[in-house]
N, C-alpha and C. Protein backbone atom coordinates (compact mmCIF):
# COMPACT_ATOMS: atom_id res chain seq x y z
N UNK A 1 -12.96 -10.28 5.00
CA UNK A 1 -11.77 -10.21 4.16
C UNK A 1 -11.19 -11.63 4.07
N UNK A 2 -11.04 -11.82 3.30
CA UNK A 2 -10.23 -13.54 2.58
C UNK A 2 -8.79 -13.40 2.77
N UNK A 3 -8.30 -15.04 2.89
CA UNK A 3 -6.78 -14.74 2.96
C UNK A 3 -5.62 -14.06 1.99
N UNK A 4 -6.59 -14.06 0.74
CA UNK A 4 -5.55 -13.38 -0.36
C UNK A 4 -5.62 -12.29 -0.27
N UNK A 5 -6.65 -10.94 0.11
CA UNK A 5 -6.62 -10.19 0.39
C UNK A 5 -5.61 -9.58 1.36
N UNK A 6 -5.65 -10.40 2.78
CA UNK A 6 -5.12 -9.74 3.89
C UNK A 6 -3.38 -10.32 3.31
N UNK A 7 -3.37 -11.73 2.75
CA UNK A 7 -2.15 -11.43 2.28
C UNK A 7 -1.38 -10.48 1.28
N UNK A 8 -2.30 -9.83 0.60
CA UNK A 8 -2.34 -8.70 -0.35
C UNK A 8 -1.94 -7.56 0.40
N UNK A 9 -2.64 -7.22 1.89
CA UNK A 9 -2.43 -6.20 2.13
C UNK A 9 -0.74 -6.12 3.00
N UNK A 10 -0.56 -7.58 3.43
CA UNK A 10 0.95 -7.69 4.37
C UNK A 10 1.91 -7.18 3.42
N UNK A 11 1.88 -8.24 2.40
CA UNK A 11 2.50 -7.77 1.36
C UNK A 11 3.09 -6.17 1.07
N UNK A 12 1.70 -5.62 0.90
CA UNK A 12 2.12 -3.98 0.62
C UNK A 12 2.75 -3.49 1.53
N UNK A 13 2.00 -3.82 2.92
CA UNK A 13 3.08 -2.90 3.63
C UNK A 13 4.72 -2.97 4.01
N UNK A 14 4.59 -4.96 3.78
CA UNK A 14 6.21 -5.18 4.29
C UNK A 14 7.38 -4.53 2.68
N UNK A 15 6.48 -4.57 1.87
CA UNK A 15 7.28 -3.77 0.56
C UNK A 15 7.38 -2.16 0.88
N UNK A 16 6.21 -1.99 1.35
CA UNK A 16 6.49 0.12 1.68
C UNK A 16 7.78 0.37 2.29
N UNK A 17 7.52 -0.35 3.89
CA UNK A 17 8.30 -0.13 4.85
C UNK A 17 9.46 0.21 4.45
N UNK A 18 11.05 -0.45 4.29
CA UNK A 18 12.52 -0.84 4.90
C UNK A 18 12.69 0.15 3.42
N UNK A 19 12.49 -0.05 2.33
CA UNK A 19 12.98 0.55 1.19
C UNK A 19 12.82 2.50 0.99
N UNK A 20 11.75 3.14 1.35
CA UNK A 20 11.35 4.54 1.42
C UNK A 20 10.98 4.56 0.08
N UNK A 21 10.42 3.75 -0.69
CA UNK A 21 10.03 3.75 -2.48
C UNK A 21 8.38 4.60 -2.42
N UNK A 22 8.37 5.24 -3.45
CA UNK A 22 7.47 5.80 -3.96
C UNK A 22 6.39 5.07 -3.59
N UNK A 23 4.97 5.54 -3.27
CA UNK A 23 4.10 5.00 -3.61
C UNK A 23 3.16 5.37 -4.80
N UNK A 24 3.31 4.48 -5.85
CA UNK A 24 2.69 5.68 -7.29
C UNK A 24 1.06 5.09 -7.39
N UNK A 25 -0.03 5.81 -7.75
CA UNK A 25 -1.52 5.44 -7.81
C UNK A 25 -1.19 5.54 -9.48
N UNK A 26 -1.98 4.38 -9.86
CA UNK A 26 -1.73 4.21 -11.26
C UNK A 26 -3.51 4.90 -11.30
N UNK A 27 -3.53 5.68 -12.80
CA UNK A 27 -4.64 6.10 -13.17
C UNK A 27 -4.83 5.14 -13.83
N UNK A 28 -6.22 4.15 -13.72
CA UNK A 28 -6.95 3.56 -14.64
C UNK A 28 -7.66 4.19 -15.57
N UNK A 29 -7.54 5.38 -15.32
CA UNK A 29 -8.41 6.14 -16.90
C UNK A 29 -7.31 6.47 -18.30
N UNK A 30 -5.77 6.52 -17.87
CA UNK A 30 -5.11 6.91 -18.26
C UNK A 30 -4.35 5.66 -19.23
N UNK A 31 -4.26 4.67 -18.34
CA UNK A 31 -3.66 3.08 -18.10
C UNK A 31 -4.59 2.15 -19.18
N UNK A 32 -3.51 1.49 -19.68
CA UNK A 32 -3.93 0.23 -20.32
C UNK A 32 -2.89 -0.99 -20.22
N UNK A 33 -3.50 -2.38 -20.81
CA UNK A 33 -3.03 -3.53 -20.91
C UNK A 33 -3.54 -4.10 -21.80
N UNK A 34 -2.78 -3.85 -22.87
CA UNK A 34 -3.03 -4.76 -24.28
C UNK A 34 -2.44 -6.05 -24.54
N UNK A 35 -2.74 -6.86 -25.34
CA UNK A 35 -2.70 -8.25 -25.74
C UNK A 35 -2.55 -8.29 -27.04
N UNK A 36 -2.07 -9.38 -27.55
CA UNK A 36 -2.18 -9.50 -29.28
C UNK A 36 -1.53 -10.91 -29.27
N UNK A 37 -2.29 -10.97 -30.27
CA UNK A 37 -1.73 -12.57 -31.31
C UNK A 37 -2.15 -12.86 -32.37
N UNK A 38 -2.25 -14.31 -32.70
CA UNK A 38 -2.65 -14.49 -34.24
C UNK A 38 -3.66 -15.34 -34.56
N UNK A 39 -4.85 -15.64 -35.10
CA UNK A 39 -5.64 -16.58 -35.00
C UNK A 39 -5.61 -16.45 -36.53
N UNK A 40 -5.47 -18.03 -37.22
CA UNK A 40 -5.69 -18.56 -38.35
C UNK A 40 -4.96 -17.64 -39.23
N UNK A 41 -3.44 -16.95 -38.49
CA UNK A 41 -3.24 -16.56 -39.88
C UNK A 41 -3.74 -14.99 -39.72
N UNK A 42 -4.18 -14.74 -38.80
CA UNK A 42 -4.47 -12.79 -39.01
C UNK A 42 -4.12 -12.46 -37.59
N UNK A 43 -3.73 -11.39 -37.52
CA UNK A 43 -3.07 -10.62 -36.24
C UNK A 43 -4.60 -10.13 -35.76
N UNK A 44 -4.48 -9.92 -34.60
CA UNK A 44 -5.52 -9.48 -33.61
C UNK A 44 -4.99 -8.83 -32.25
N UNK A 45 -5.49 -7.60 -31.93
CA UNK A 45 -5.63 -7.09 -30.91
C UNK A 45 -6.33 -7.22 -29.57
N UNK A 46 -6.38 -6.92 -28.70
CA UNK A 46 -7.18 -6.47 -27.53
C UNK A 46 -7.00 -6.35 -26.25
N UNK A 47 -7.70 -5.75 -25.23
CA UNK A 47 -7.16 -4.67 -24.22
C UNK A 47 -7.81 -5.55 -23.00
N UNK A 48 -7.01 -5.52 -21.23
CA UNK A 48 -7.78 -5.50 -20.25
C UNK A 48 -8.55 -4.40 -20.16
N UNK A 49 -10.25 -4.96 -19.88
CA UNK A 49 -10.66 -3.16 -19.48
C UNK A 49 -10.64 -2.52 -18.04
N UNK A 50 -10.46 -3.56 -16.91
CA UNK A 50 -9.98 -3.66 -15.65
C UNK A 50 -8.96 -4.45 -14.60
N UNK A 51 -8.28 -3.61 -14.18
CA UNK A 51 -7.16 -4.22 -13.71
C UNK A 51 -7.15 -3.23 -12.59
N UNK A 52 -6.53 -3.64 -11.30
CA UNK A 52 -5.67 -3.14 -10.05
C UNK A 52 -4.26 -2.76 -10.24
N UNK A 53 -3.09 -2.18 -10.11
CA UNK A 53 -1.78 -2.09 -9.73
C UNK A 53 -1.63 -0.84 -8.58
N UNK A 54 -0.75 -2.02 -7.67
CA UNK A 54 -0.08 -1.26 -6.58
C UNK A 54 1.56 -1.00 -7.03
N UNK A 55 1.93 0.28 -6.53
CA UNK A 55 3.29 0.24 -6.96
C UNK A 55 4.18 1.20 -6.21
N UNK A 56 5.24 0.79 -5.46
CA UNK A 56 6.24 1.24 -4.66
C UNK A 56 7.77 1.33 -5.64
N UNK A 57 8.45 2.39 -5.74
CA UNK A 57 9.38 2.39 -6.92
C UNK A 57 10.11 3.61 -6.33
N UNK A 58 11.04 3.45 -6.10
CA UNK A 58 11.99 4.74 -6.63
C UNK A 58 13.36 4.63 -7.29
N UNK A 59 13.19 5.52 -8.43
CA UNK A 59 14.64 5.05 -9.58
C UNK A 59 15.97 5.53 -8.61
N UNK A 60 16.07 5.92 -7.78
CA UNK A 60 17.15 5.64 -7.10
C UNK A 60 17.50 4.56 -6.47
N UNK A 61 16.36 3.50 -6.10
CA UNK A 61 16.89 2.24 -5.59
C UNK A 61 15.75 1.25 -6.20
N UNK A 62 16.01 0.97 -7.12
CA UNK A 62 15.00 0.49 -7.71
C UNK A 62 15.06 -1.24 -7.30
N UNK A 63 15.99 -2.06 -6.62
CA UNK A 63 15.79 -2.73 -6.56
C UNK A 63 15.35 -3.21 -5.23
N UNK A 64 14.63 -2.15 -4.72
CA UNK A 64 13.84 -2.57 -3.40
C UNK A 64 12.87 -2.41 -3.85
N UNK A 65 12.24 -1.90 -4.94
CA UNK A 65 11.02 -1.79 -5.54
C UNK A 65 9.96 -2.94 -5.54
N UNK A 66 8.56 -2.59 -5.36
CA UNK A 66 7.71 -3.44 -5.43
C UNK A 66 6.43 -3.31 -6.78
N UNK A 67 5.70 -4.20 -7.20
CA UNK A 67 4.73 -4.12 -8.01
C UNK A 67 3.96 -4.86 -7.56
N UNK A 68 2.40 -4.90 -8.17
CA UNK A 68 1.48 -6.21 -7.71
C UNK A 68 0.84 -5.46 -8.87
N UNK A 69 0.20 -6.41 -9.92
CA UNK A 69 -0.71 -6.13 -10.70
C UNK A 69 -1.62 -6.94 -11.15
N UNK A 70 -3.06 -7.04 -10.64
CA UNK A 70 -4.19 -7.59 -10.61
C UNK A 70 -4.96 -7.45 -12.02
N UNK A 71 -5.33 -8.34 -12.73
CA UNK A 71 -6.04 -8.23 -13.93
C UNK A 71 -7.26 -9.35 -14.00
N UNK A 72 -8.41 -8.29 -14.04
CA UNK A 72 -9.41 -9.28 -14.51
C UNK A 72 -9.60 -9.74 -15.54
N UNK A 73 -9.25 -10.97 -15.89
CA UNK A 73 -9.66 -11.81 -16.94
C UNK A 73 -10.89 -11.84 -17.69
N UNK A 74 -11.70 -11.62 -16.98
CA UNK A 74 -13.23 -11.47 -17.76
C UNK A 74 -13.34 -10.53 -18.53
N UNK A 75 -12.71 -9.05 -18.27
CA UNK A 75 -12.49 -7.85 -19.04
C UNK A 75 -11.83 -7.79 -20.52
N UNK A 76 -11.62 -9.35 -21.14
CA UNK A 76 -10.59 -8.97 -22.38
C UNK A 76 -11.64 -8.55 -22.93
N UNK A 77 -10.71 -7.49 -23.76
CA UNK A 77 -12.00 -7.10 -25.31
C UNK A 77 -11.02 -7.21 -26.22
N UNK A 78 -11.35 -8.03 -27.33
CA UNK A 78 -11.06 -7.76 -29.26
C UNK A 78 -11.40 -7.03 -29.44
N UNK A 79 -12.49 -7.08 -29.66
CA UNK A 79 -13.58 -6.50 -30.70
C UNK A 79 -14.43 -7.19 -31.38
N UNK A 80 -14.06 -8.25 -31.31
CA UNK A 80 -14.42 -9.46 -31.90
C UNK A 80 -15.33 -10.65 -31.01
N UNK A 81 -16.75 -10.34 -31.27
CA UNK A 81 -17.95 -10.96 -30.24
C UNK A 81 -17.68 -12.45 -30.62
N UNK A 82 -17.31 -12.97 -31.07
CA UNK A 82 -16.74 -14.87 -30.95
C UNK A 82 -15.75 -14.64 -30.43
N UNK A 83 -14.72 -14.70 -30.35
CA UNK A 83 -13.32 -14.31 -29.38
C UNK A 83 -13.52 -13.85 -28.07
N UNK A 84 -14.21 -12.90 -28.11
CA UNK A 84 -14.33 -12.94 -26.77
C UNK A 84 -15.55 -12.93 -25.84
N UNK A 85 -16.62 -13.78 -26.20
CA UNK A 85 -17.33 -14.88 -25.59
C UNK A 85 -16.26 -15.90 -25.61
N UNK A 86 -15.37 -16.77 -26.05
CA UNK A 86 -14.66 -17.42 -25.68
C UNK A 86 -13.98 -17.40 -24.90
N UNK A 87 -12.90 -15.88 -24.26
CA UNK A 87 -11.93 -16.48 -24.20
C UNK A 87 -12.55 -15.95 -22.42
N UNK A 88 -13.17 -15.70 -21.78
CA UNK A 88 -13.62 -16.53 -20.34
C UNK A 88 -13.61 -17.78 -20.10
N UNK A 89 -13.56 -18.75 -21.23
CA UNK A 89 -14.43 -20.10 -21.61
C UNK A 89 -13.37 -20.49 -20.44
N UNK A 90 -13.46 -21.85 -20.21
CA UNK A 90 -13.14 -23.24 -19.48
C UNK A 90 -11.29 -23.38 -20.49
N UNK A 91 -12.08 -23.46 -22.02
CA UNK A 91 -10.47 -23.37 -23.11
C UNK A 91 -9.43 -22.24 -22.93
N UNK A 92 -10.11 -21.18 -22.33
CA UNK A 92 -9.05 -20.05 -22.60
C UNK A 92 -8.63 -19.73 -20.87
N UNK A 93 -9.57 -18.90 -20.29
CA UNK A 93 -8.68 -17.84 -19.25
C UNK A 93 -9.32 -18.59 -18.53
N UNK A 94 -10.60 -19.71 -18.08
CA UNK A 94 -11.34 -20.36 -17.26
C UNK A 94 -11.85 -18.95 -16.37
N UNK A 95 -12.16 -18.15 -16.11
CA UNK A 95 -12.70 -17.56 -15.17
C UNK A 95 -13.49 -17.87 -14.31
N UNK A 96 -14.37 -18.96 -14.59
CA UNK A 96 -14.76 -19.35 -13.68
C UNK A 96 -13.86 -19.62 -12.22
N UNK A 97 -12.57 -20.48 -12.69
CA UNK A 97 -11.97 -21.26 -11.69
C UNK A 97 -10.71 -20.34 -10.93
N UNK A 98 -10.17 -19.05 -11.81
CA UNK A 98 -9.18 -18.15 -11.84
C UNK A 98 -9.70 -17.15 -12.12
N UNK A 99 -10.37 -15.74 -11.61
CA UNK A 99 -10.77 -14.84 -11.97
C UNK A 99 -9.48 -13.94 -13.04
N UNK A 100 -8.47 -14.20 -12.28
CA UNK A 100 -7.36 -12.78 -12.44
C UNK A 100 -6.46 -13.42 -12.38
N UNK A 101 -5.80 -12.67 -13.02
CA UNK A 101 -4.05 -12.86 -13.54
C UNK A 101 -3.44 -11.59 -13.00
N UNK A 102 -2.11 -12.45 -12.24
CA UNK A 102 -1.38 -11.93 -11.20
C UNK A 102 0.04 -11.73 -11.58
N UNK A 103 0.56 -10.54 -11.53
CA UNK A 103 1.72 -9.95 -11.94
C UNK A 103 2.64 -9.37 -10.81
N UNK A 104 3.54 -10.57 -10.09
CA UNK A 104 4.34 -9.73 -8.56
C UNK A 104 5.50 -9.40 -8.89
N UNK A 105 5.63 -8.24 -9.01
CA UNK A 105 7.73 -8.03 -9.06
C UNK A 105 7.86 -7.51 -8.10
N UNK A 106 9.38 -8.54 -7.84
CA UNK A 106 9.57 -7.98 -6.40
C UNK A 106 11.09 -7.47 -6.58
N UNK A 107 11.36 -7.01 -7.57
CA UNK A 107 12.32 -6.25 -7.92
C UNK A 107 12.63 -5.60 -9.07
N UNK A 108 13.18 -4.59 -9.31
CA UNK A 108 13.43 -3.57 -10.40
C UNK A 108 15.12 -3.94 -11.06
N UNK A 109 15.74 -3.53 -12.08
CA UNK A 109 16.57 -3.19 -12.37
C UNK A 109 16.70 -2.00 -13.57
N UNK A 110 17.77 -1.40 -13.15
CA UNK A 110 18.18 -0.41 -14.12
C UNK A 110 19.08 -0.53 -14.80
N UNK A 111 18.33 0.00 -16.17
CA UNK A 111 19.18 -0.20 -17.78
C UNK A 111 20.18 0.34 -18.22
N UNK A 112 19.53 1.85 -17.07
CA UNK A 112 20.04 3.11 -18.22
C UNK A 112 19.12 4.01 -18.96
N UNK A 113 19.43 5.28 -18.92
CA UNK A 113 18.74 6.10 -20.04
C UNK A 113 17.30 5.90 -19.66
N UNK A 114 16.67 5.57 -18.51
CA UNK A 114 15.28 4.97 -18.27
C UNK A 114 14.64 3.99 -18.66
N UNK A 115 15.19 3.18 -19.49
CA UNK A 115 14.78 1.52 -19.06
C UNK A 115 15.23 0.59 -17.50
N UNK A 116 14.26 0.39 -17.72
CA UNK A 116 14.53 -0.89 -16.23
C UNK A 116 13.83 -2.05 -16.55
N UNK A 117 13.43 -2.96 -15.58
CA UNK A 117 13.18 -4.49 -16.00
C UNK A 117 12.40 -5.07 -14.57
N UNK A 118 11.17 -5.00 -14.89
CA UNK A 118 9.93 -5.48 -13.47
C UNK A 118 11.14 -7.23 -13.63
N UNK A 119 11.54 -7.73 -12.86
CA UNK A 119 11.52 -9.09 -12.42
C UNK A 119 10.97 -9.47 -11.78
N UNK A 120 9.88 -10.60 -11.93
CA UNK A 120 8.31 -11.46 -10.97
C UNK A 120 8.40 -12.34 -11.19
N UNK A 121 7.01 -12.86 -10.87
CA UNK A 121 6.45 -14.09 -11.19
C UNK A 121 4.80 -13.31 -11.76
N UNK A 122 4.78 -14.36 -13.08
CA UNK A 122 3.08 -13.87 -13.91
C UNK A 122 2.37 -15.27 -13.54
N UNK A 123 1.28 -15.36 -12.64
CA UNK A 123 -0.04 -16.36 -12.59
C UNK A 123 -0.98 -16.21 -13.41
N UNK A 124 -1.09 -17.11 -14.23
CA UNK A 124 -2.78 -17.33 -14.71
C UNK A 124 -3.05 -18.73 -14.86
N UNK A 125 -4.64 -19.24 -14.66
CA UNK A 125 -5.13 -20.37 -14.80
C UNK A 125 -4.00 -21.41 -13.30
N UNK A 126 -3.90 -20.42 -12.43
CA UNK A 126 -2.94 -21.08 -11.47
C UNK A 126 -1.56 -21.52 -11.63
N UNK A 127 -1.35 -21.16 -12.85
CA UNK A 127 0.36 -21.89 -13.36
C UNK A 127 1.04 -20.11 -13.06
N UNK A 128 1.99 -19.99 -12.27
CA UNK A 128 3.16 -19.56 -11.95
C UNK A 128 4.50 -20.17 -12.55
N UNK A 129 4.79 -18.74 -13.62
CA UNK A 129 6.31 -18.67 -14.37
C UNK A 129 6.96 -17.29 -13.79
N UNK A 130 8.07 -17.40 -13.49
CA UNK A 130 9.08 -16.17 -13.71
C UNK A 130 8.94 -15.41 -15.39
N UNK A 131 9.09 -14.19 -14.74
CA UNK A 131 8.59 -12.71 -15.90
C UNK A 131 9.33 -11.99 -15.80
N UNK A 132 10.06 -11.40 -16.69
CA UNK A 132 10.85 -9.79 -16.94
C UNK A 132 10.09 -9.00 -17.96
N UNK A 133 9.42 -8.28 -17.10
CA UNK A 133 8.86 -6.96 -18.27
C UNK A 133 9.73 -5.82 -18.59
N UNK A 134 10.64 -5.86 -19.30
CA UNK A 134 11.45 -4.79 -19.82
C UNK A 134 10.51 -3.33 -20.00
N UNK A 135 10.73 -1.91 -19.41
CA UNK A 135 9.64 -1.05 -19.61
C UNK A 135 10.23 0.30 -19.82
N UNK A 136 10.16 1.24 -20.34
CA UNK A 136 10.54 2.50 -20.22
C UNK A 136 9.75 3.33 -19.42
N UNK A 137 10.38 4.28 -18.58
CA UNK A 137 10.34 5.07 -17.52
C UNK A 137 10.60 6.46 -18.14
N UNK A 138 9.43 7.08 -17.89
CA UNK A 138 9.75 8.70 -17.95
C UNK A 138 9.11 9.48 -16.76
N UNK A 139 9.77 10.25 -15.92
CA UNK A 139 9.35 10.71 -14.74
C UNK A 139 8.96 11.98 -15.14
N UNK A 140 8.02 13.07 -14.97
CA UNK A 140 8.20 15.10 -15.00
C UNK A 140 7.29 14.89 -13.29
N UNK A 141 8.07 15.50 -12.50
CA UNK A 141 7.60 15.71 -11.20
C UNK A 141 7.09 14.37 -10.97
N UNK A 142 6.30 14.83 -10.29
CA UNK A 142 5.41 13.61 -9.09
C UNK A 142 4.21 12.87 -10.29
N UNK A 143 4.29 12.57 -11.56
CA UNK A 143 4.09 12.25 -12.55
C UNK A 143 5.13 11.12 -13.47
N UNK A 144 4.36 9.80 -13.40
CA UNK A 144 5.08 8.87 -14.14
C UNK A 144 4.49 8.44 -15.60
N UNK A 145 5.11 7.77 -16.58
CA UNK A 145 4.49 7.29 -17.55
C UNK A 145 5.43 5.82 -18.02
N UNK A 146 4.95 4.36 -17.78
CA UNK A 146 5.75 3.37 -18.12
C UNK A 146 5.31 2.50 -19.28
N UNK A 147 6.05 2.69 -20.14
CA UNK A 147 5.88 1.34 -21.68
C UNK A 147 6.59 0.50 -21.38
N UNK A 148 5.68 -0.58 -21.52
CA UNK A 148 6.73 -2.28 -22.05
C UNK A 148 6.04 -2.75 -22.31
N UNK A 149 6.70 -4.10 -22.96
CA UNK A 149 6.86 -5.22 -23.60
C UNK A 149 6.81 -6.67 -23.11
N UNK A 150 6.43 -7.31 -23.20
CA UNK A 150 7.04 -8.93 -22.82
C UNK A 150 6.37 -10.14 -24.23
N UNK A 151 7.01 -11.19 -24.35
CA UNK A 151 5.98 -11.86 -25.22
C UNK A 151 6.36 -13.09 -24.18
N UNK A 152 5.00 -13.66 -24.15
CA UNK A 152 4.97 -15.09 -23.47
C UNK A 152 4.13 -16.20 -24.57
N UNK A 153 4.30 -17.66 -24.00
CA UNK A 153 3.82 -18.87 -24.44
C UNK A 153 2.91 -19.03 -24.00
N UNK A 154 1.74 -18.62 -24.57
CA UNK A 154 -0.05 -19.44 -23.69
C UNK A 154 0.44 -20.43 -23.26
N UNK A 155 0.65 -21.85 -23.80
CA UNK A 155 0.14 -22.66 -23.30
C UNK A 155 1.13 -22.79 -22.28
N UNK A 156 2.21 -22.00 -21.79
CA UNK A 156 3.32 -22.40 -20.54
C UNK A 156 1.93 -22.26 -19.50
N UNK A 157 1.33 -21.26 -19.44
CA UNK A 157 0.25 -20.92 -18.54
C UNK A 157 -1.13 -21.52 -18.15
N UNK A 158 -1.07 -22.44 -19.43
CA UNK A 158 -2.57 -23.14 -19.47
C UNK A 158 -3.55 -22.67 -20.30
N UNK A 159 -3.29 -21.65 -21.29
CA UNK A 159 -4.36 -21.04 -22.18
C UNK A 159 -4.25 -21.21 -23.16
N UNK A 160 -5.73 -21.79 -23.53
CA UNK A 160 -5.91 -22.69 -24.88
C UNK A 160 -5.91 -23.99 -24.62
N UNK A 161 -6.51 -24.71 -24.21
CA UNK A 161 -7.40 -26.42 -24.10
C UNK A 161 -7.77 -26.89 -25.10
N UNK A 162 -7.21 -28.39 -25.19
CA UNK A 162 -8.01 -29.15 -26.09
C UNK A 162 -7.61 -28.70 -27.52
N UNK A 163 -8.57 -28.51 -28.61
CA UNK A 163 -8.09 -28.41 -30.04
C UNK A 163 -7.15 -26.95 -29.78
N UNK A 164 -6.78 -25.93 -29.23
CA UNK A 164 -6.53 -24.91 -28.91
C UNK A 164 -5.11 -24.74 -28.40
N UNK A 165 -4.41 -26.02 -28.24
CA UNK A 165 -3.68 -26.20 -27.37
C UNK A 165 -1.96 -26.19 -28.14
N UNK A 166 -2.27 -26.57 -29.33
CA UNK A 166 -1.17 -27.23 -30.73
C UNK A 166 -0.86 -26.05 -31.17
N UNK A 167 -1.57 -24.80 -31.32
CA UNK A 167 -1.36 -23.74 -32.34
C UNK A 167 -1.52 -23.75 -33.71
N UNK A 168 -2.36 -24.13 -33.81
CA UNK A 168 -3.08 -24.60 -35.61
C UNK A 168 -3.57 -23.30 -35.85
N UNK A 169 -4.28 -23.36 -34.75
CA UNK A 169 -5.77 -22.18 -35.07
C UNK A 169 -5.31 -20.95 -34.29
N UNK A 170 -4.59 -20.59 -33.28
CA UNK A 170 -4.30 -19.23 -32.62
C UNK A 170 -2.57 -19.90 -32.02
N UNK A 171 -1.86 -18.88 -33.05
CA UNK A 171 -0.63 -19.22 -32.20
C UNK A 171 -0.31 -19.01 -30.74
N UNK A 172 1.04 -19.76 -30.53
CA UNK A 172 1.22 -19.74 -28.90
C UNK A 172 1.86 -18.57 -28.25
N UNK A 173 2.54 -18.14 -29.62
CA UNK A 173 3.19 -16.79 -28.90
C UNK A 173 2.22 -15.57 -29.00
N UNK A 174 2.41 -14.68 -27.58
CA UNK A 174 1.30 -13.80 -27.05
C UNK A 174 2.22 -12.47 -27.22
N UNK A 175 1.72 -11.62 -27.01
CA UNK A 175 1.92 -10.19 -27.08
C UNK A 175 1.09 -9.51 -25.81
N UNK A 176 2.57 -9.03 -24.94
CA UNK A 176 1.64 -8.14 -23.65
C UNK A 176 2.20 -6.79 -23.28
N UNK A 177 1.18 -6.17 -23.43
CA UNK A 177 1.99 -4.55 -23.65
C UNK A 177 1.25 -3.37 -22.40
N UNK A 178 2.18 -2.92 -21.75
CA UNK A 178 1.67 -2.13 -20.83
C UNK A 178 1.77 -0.21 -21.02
N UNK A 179 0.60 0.54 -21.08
CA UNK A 179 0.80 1.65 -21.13
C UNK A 179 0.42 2.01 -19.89
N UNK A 180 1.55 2.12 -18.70
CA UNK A 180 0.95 3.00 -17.29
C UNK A 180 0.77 4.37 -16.96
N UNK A 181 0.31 4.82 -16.64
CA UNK A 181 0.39 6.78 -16.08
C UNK A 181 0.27 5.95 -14.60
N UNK A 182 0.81 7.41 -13.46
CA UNK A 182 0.81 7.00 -12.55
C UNK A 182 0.71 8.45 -11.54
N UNK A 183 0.58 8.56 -10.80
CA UNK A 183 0.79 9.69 -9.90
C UNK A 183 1.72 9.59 -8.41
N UNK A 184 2.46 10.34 -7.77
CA UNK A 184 2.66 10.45 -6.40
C UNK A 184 3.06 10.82 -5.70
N UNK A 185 3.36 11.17 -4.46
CA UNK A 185 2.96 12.52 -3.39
C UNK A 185 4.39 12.75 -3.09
N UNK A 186 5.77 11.84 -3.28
CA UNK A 186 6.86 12.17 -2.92
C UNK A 186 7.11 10.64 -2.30
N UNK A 187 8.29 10.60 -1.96
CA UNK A 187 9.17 9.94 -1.35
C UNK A 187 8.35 9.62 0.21
């Protein structure tokens, strides 16, 4: 086991512990993470097809709440076989050097009416920014379902090198959209 791992796992538990938050298992069959932007002038789609999330939450105290959400980078799909042979490249997500893009909130807030607001930090290509994913929350029993939103700046992050970098050819503003299901056993 590697140090990011075992720091992965301290992590979880020192978030379980002191708070009594949910522990919810996100269904990856259920779950998505979409993307969008614009290249040359036309809108474009596409989805992580694998990702991790751990998640400790309860809307009664939501601001002891924890998240961690792991995304493999290699997994984008368009649809579009030039796009994405690229965007592993060295210009876009580098995978080689950064497999995954890292999503930590280490706190919740509540809106109201079931919005709340993941506050983190989002890593990719090694550049760490502060993130608010604004999301809607609908609970029926031991059954969750969360939508949101965020739009970020590639290049704050490092994505898009070289001619890629100006926004000529694929603008800078991104589109990141989360559809979660989740499951869990109680309090």
């Amino acid at each position: 086991m590697n140090t990011r791992h075992l720091c992965l796992l301290a992590a979880l538990q020192v978030a379980a512990l002191p708070a009594a938050a949910a522990e919810w298992a996100v269904d990856p069959g259920k779950s998505v993470i979409r993307f969008s932007g614009v290249q040359v002038g036309v809108p474009f789609t596409g989805r992580f097809e694998r990702f991790k999330a751990a998640v400790d939450f309860d809307p009664a105290k939501p601001e002891a709440g924890h998240a961690l959400v792991l995304v493999d980078l290699a997994s984008a799909r368009t649809g579009d076989v030039q796009r994405d042979q690229a965007l592993p490249q060295k210009d876009w997500f580098d995978v080689k050097a950064a497999s995954e893009a890292r999503f930590e909130a280490t706190r919740f807030v509540d809106k109201g009416q079931g919005d709340y607001a993941a506050i983190g930090t989002l890593t990719i290509r090694g550049t760490s920014r502060p993130v608010t994913l604004p999301f809607h929350l609908t609970l029926d029993g031991g059954a969750a379902h969360a939508t949101g939103r965020v739009g970020l700046i590639r290049t704050e992050f490092g994505v898009g090198q070289g001619a890629w970098a100006s926004g000529q050819w694929v603008a800078l503003d991104v589109g990141v959209e989360v559809d979660i299901v989740a499951t869990t056993s109680g309090h």
